[in-house]
PDB file of N, CA and C in Angstrom:
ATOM      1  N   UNK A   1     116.751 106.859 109.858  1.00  0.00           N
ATOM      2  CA  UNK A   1     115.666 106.731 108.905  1.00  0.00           C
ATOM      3  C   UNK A   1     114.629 105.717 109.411  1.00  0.00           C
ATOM      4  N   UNK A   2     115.477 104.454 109.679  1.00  0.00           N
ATOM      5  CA  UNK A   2     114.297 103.511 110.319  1.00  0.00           C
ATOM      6  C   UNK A   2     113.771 103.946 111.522  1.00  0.00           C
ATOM      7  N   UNK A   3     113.840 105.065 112.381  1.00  0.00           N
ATOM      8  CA  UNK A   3     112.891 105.197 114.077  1.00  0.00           C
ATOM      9  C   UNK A   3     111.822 105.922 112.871  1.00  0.00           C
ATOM     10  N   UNK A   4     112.746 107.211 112.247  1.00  0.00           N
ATOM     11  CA  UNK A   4     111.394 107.754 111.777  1.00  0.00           C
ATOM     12  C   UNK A   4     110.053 107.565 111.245  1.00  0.00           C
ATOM     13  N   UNK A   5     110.528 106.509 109.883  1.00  0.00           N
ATOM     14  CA  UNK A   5     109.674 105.909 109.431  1.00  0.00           C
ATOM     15  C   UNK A   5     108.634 104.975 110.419  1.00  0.00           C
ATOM     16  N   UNK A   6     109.461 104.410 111.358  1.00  0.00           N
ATOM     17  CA  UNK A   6     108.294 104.073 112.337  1.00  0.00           C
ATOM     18  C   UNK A   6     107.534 104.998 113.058  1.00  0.00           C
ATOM     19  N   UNK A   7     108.113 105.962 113.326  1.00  0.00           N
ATOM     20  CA  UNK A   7     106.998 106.964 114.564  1.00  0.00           C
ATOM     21  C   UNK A   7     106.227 107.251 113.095  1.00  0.00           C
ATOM     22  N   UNK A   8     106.625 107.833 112.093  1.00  0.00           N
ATOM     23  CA  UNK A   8     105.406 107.983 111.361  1.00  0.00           C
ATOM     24  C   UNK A   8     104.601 107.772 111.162  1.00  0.00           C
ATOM     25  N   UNK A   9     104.744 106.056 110.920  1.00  0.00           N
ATOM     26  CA  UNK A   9     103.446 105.190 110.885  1.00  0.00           C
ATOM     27  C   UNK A   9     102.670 104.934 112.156  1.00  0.00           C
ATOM     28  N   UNK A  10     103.428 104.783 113.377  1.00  0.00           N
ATOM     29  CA  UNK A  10     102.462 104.810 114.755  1.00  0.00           C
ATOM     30  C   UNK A  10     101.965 105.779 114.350  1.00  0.00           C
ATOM     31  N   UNK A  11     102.252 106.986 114.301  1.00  0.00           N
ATOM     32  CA  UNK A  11     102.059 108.437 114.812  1.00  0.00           C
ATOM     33  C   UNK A  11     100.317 108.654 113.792  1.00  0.00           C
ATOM     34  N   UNK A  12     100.509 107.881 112.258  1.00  0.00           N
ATOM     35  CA  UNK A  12      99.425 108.595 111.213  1.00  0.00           C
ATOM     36  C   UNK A  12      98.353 107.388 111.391  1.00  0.00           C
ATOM     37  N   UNK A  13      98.922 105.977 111.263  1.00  0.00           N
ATOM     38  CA  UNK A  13      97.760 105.096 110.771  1.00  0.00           C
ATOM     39  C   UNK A  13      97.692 103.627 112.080  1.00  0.00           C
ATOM     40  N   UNK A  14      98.205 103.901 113.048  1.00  0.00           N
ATOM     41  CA  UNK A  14      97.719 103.191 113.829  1.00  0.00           C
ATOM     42  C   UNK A  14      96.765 103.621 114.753  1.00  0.00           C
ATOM     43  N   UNK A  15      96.063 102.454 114.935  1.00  0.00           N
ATOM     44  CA  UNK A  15      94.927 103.015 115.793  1.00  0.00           C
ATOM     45  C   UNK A  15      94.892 102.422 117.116  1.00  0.00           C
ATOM     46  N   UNK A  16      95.873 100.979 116.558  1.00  0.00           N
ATOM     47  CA  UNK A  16      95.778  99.716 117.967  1.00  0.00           C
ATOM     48  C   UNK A  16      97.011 100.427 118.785  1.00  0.00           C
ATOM     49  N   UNK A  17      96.822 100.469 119.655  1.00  0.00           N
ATOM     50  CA  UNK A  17      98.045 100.947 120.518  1.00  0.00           C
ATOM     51  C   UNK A  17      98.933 100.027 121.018  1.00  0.00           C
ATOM     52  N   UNK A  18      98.492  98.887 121.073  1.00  0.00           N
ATOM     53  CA  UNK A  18      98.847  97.451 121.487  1.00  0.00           C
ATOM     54  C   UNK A  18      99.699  96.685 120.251  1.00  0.00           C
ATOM     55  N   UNK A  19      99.262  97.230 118.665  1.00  0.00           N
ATOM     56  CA  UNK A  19     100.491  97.199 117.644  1.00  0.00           C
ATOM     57  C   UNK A  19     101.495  97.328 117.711  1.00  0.00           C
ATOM     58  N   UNK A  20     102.803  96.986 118.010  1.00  0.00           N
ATOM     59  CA  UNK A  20     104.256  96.851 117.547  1.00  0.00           C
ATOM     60  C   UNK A  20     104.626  97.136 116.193  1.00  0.00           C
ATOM     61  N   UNK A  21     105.599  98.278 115.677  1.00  0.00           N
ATOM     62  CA  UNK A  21     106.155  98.064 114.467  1.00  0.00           C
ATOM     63  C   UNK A  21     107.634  97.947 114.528  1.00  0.00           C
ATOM     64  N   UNK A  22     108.056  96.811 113.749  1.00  0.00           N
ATOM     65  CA  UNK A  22     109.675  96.520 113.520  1.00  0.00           C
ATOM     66  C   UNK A  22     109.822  96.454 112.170  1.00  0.00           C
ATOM     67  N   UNK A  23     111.147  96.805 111.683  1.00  0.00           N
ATOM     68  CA  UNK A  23     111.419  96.967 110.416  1.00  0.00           C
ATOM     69  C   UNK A  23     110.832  95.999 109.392  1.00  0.00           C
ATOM     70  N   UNK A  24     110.550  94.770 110.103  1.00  0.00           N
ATOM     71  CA  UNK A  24     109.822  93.948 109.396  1.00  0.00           C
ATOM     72  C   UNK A  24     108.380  93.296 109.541  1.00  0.00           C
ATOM     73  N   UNK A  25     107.240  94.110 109.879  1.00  0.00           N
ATOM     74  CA  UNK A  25     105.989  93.693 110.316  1.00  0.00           C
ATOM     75  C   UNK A  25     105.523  94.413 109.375  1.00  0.00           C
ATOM     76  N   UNK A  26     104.590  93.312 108.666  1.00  0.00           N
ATOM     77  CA  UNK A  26     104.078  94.141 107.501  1.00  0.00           C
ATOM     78  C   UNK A  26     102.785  94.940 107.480  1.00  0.00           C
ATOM     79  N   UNK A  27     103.337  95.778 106.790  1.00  0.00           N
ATOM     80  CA  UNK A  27     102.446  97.338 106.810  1.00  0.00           C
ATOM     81  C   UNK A  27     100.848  96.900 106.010  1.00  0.00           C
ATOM     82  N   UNK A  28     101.331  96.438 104.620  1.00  0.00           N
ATOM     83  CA  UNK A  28      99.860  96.691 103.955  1.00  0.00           C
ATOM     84  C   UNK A  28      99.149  95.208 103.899  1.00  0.00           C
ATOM     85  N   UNK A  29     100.230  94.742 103.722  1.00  0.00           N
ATOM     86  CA  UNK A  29      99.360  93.209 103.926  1.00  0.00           C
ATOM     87  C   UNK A  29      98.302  92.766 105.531  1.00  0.00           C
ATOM     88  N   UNK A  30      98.741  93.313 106.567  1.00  0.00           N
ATOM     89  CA  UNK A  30      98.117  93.511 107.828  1.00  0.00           C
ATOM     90  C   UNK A  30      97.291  94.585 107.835  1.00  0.00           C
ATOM     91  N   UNK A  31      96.924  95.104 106.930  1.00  0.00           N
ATOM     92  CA  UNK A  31      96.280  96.362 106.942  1.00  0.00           C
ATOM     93  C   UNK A  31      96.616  97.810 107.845  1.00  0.00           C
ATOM     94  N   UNK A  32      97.705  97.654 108.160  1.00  0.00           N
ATOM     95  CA  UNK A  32      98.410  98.723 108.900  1.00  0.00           C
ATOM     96  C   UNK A  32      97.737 100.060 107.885  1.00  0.00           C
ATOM     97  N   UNK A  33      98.358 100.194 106.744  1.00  0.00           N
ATOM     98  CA  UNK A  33      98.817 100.946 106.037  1.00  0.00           C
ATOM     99  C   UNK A  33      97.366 100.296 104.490  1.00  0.00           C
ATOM    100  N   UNK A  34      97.137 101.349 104.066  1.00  0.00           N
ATOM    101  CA  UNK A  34      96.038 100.899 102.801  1.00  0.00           C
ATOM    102  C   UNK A  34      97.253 101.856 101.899  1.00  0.00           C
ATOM    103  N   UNK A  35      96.118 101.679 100.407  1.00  0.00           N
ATOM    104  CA  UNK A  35      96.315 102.619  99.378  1.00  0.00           C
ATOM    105  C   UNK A  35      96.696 104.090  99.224  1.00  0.00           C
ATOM    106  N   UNK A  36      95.543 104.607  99.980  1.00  0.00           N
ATOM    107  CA  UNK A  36      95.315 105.814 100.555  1.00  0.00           C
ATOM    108  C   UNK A  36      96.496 106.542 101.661  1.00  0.00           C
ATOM    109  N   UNK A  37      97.025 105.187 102.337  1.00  0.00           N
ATOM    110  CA  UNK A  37      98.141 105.734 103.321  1.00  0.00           C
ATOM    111  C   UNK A  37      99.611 105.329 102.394  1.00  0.00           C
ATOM    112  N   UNK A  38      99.414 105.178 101.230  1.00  0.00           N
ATOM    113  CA  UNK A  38     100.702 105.025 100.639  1.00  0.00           C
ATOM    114  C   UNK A  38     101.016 106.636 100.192  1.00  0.00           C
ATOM    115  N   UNK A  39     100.004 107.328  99.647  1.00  0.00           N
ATOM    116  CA  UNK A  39     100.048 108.637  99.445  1.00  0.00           C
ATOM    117  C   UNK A  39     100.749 109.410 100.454  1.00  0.00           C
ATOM    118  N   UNK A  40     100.124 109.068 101.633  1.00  0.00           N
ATOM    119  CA  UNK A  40     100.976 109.805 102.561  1.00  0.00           C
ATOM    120  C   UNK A  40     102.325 109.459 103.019  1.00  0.00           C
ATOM    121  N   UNK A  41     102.414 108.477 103.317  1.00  0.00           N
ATOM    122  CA  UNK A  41     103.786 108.182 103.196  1.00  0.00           C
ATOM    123  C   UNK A  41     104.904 107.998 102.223  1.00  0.00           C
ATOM    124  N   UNK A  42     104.354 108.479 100.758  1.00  0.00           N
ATOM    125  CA  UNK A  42     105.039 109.358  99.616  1.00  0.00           C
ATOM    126  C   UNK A  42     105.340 110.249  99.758  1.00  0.00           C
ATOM    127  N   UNK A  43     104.512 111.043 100.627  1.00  0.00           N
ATOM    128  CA  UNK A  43     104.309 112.692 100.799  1.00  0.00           C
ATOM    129  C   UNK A  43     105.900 112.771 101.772  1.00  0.00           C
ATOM    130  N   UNK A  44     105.527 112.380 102.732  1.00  0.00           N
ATOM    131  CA  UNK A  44     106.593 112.298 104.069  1.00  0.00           C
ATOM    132  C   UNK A  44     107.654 111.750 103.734  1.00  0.00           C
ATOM    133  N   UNK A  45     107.840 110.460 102.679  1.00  0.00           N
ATOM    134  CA  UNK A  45     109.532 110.236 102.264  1.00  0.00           C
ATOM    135  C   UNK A  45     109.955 111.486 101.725  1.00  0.00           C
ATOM    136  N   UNK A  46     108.838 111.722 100.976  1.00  0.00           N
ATOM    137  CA  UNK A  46     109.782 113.128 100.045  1.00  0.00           C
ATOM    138  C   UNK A  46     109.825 114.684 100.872  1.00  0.00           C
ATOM    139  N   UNK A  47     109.527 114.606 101.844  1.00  0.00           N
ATOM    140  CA  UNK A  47     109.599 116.064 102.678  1.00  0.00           C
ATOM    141  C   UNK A  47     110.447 115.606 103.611  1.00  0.00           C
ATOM    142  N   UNK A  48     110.544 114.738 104.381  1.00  0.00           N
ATOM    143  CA  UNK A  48     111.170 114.272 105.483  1.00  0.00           C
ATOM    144  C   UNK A  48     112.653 113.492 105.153  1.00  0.00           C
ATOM    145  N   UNK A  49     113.187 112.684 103.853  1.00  0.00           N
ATOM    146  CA  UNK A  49     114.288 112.630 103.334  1.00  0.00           C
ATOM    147  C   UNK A  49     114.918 113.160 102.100  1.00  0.00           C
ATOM    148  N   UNK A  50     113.914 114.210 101.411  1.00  0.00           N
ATOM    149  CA  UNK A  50     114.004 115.048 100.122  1.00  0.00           C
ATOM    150  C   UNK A  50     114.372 113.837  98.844  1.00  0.00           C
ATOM    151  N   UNK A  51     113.414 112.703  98.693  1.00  0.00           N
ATOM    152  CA  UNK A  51     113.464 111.171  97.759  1.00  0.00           C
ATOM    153  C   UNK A  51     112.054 111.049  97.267  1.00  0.00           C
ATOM    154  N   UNK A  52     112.367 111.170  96.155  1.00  0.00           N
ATOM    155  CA  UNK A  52     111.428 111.624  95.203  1.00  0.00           C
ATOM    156  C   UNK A  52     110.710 110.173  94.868  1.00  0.00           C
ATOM    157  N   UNK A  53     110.175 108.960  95.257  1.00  0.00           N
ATOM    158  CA  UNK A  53     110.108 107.929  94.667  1.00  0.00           C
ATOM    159  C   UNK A  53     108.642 108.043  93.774  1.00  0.00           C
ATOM    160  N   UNK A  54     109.000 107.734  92.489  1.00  0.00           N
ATOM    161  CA  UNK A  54     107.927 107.810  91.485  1.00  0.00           C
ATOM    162  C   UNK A  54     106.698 106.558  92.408  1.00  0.00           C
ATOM    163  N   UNK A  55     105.237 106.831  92.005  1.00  0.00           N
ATOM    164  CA  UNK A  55     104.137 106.276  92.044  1.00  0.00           C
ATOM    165  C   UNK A  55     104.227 104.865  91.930  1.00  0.00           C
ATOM    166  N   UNK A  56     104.624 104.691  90.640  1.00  0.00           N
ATOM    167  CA  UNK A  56     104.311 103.224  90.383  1.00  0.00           C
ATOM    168  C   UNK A  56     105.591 102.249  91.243  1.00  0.00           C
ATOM    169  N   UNK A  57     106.166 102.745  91.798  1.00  0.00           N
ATOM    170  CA  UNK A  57     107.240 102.193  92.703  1.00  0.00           C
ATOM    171  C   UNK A  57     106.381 102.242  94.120  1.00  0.00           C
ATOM    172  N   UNK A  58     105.821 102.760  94.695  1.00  0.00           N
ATOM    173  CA  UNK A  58     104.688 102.376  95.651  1.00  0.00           C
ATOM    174  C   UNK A  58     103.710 101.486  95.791  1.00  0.00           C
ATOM    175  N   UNK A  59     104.103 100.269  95.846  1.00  0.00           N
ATOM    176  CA  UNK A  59     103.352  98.799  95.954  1.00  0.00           C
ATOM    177  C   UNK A  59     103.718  98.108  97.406  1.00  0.00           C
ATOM    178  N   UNK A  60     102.525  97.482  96.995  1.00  0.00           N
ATOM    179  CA  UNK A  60     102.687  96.307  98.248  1.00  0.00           C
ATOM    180  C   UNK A  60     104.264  95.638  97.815  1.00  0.00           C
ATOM    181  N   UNK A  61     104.445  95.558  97.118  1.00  0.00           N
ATOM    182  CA  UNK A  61     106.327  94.421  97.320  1.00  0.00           C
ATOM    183  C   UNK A  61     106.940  95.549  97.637  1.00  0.00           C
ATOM    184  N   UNK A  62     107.240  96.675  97.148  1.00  0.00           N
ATOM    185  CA  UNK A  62     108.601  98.011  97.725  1.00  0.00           C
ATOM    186  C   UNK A  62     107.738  98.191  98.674  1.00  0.00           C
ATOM    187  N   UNK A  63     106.929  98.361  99.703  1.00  0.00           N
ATOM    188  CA  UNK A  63     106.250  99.007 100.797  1.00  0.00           C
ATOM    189  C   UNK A  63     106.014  97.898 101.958  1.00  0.00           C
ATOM    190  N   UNK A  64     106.085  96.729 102.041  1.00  0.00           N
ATOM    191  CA  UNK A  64     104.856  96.317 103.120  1.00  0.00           C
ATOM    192  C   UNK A  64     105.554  95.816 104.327  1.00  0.00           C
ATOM    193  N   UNK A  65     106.989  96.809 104.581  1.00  0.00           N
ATOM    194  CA  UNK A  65     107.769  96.853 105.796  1.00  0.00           C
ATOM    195  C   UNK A  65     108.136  97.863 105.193  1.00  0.00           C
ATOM    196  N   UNK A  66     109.255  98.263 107.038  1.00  0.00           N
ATOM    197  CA  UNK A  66     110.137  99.443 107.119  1.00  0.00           C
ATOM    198  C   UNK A  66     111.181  98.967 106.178  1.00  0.00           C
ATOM    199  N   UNK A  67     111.664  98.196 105.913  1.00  0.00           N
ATOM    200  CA  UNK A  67     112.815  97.384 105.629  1.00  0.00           C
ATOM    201  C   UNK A  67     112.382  97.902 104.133  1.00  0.00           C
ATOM    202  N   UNK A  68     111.686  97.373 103.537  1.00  0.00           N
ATOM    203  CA  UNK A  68     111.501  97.616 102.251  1.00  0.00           C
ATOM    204  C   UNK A  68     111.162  99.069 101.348  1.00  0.00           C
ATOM    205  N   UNK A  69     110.728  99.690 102.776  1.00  0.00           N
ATOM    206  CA  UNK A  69     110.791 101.165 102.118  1.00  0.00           C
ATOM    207  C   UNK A  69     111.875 101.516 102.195  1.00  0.00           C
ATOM    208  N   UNK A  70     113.051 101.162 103.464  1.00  0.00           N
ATOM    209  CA  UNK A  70     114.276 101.948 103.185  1.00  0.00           C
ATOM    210  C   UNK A  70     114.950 101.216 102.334  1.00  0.00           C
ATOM    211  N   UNK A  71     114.565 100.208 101.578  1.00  0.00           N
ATOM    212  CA  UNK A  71     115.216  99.825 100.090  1.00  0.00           C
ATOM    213  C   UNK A  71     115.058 100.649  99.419  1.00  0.00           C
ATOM    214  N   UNK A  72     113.786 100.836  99.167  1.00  0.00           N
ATOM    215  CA  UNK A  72     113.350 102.065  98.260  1.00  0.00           C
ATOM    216  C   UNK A  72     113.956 102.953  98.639  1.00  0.00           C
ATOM    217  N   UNK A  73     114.028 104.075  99.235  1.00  0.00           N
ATOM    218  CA  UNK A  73     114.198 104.873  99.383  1.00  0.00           C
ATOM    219  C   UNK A  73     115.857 105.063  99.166  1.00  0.00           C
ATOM    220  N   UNK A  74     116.436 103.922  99.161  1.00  0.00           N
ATOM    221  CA  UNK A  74     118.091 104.206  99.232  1.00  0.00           C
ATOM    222  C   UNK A  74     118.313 103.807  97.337  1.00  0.00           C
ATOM    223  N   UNK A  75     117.307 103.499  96.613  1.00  0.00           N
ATOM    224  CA  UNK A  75     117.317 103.473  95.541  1.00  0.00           C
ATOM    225  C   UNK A  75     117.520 105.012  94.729  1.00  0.00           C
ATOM    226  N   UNK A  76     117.092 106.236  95.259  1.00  0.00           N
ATOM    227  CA  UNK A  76     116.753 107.075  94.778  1.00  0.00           C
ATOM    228  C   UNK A  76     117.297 108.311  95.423  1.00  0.00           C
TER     229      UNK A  76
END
């Protein structure tokens, strides 16, 4: 779960190539990842591990590492 979730995020919203992501480098607070890319990476938990995580559970505190999405995500 954790490679995926990383190639995802290289793969959709990085642009720096010279960025590193580890389970714990934060996504939205560094601006990795905005608002707009939380959608998508709603989209992709729920197609890519079939985990339905409701909206308002998509914040900067459940999101702004790998680490913390696969909290989430093991919630549900």
């Amino acid at each position: 779960m954790e490679i995926k979730l990383i190639e995802f995020i290289i793969n959709e919203f990085l642009t720096d190539n010279d960025i590193e992501i580890s389970t714990d480098t934060k996504l939205i607070s560094s601006g990795i990842i905005d608002s707009f890319s939380l959608v998508s990476l709603q989209l992709y938990i729920e197609r890519e591990f079939d985990k339905k995580i409701p909206n308002p559970k998509m914040t900067i505190e459940n999101c702004d590492s790998v680490k913390q999405i696969i909290n989430l995500i093991n919630q549900y």
